[in-house]
N, C-alpha and C. Protein backbone atom coordinates (compact mmCIF):
# COMPACT_ATOMS: atom_id res chain seq x y z
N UNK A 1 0.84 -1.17 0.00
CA UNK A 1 0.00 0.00 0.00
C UNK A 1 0.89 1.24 0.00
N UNK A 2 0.66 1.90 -0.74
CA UNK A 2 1.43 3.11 -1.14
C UNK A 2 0.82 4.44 -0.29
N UNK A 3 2.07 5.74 0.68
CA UNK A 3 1.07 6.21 1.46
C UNK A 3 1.14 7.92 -0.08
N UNK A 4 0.21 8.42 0.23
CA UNK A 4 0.02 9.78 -0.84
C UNK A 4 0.50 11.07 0.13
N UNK A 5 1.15 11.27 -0.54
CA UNK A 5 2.00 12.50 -0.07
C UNK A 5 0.90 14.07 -0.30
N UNK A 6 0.61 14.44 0.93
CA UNK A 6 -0.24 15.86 0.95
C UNK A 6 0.63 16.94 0.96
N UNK A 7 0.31 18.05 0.09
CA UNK A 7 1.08 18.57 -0.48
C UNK A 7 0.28 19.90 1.01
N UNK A 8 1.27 20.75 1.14
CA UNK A 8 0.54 21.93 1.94
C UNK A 8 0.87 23.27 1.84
N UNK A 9 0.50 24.18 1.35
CA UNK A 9 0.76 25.55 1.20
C UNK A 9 1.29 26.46 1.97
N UNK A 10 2.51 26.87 1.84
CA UNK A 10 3.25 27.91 2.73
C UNK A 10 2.12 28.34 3.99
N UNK A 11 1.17 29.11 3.66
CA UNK A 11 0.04 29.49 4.67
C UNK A 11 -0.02 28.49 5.59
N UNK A 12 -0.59 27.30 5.33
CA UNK A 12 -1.10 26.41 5.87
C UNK A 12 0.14 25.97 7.05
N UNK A 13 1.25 26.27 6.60
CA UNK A 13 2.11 25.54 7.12
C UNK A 13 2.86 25.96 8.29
N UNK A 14 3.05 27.91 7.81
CA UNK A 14 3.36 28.44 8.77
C UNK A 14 2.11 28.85 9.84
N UNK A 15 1.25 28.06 10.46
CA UNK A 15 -0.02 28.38 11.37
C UNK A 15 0.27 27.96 12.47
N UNK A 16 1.08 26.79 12.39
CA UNK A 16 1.48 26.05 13.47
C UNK A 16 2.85 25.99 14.07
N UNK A 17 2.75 26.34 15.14
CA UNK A 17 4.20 26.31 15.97
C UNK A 17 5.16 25.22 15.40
N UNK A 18 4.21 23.89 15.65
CA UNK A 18 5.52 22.57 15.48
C UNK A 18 5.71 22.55 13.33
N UNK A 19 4.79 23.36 13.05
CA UNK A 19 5.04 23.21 11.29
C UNK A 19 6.24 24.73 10.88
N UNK A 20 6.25 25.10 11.94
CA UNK A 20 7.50 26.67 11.11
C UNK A 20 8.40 25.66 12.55
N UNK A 21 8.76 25.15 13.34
CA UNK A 21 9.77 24.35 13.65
C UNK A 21 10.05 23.24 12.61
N UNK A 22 9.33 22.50 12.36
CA UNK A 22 9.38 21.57 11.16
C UNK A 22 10.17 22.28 9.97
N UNK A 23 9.76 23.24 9.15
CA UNK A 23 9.92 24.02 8.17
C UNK A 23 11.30 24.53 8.42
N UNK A 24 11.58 24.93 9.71
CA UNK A 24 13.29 25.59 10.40
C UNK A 24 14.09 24.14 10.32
N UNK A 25 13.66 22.80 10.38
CA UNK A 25 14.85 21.93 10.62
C UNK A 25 15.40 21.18 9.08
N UNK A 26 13.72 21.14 8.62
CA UNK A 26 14.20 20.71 7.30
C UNK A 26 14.55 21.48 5.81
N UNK A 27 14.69 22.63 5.83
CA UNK A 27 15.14 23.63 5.29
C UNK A 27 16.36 24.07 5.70
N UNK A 28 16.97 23.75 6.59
CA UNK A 28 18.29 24.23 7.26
C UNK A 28 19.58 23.51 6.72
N UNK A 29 19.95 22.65 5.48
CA UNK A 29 20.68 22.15 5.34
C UNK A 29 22.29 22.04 5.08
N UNK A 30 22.36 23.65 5.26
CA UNK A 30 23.95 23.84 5.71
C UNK A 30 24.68 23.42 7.15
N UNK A 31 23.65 23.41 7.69
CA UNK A 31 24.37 22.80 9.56
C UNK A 31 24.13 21.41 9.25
N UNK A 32 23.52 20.64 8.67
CA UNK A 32 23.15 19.13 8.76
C UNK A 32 24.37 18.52 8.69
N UNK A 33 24.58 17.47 9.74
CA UNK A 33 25.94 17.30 9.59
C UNK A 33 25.75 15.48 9.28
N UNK A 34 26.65 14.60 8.61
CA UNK A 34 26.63 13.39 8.29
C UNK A 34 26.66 12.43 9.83
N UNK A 35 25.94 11.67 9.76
CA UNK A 35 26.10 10.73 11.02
C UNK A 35 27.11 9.46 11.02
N UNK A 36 27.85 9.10 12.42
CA UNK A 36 29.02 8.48 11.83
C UNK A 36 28.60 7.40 12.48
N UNK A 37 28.99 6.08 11.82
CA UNK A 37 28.32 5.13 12.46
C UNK A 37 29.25 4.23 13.86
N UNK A 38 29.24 3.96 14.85
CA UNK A 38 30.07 3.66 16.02
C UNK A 38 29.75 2.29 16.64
N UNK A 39 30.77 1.50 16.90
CA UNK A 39 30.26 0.64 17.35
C UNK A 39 31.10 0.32 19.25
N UNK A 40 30.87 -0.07 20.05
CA UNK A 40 30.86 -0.36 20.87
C UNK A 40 30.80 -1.99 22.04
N UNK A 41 31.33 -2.48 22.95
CA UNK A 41 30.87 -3.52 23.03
C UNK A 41 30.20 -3.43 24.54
N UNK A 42 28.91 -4.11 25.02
CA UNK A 42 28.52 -3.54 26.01
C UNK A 42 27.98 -4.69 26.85
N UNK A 43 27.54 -5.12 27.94
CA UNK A 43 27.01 -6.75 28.59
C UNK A 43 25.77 -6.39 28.29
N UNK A 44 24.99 -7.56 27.69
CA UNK A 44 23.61 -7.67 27.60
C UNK A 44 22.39 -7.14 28.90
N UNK A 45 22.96 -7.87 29.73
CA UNK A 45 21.85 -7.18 31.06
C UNK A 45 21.75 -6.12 31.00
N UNK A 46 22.98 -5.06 31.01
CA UNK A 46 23.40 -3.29 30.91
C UNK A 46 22.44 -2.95 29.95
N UNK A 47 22.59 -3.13 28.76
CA UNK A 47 21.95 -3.06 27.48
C UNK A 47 20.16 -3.25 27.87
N UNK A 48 19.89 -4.14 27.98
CA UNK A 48 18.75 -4.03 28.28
C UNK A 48 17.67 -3.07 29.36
N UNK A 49 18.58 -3.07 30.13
CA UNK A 49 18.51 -1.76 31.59
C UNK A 49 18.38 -0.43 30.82
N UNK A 50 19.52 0.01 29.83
CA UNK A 50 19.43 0.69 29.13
C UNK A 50 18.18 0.94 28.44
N UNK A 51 17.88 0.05 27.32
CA UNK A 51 16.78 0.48 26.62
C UNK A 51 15.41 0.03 26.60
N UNK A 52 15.58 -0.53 28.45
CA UNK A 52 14.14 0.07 29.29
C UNK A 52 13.95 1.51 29.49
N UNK A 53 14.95 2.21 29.97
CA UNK A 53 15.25 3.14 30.48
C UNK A 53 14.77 4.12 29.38
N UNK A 54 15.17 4.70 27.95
CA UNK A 54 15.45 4.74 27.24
C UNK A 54 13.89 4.61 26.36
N UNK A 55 13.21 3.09 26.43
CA UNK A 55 11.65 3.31 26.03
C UNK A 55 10.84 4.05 27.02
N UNK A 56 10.88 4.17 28.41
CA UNK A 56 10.66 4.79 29.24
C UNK A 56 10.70 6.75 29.23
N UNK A 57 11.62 7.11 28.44
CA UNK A 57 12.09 8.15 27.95
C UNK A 57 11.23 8.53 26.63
N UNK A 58 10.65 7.73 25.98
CA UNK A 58 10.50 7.71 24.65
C UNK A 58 11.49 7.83 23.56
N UNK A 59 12.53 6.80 23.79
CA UNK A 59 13.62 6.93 23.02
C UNK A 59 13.89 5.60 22.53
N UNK A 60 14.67 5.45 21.35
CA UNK A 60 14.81 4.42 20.96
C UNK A 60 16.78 4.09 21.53
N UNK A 61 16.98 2.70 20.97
CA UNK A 61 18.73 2.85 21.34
C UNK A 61 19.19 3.80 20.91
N UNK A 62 19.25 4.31 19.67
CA UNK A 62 20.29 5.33 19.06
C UNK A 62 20.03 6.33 19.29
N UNK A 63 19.11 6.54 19.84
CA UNK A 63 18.23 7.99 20.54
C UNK A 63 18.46 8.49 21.76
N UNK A 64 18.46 7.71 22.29
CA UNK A 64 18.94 7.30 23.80
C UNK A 64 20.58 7.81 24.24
N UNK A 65 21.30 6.75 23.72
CA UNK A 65 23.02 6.56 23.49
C UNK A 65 23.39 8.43 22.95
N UNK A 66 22.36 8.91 22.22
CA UNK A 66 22.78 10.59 21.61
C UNK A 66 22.40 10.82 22.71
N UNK A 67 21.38 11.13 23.62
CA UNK A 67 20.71 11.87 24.69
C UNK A 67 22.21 11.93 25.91
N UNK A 68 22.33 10.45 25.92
CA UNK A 68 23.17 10.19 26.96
C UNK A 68 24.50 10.75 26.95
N UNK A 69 24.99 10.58 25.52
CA UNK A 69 26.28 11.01 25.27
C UNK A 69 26.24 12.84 25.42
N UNK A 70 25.21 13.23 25.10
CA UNK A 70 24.93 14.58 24.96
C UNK A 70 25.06 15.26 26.14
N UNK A 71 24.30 14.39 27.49
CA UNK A 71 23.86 14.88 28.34
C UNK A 71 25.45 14.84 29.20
N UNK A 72 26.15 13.85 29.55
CA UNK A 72 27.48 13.36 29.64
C UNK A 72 28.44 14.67 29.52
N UNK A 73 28.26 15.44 28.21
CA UNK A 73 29.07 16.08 27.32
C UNK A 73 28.95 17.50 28.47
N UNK A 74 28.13 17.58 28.36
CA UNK A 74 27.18 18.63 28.88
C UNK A 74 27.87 19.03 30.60
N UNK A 75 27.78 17.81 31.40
CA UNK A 75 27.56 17.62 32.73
C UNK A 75 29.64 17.77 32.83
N UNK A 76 30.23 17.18 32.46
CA UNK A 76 32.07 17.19 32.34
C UNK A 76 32.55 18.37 31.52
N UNK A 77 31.81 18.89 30.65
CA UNK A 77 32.96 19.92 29.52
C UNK A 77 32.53 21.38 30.24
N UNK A 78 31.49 21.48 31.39
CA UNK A 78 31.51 22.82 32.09
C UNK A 78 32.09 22.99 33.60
N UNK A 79 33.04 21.88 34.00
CA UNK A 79 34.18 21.97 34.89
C UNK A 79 34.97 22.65 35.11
């Protein structure tokens, strides 16, 4: 099943807060930066703790692991 793409008119689009945020992220494509792919090795139990934690959040693994790393970044680089 094929889904049909609705087309929407500048007007229409800028009405809504989350549609001119929408419109700001995907129009912005000079900051877009390439994602690098990483791998890691981690114990299964951890892992799973994790992405309870993580669906709990509404996050998925790779969603999560950015949040975390972000938040990490955040909490040590203002020492």
């Amino acid at each position: 099943m094929a889904l049909k793409r609705i087309e929407y008119s500048d007007n229409q689009m800028d009405e809504s807060l989350s549609g001119k945020r929408a419109k700001q992220l995907f129009n912005n494509k000079e900051t877009k930066e390439k994602k690098i792919l990483t791998t890691f090795s981690i114990e299964p139990k951890f892992k799973e703790e994790l992405e309870e934690l993580f669906s709990d959040m509404g996050l998925g693994w790779a969603a999560g692991i950015r949040f975390a790393l972000k938040e990490f970044s955040k909490k040590y680089t203002n020492r």
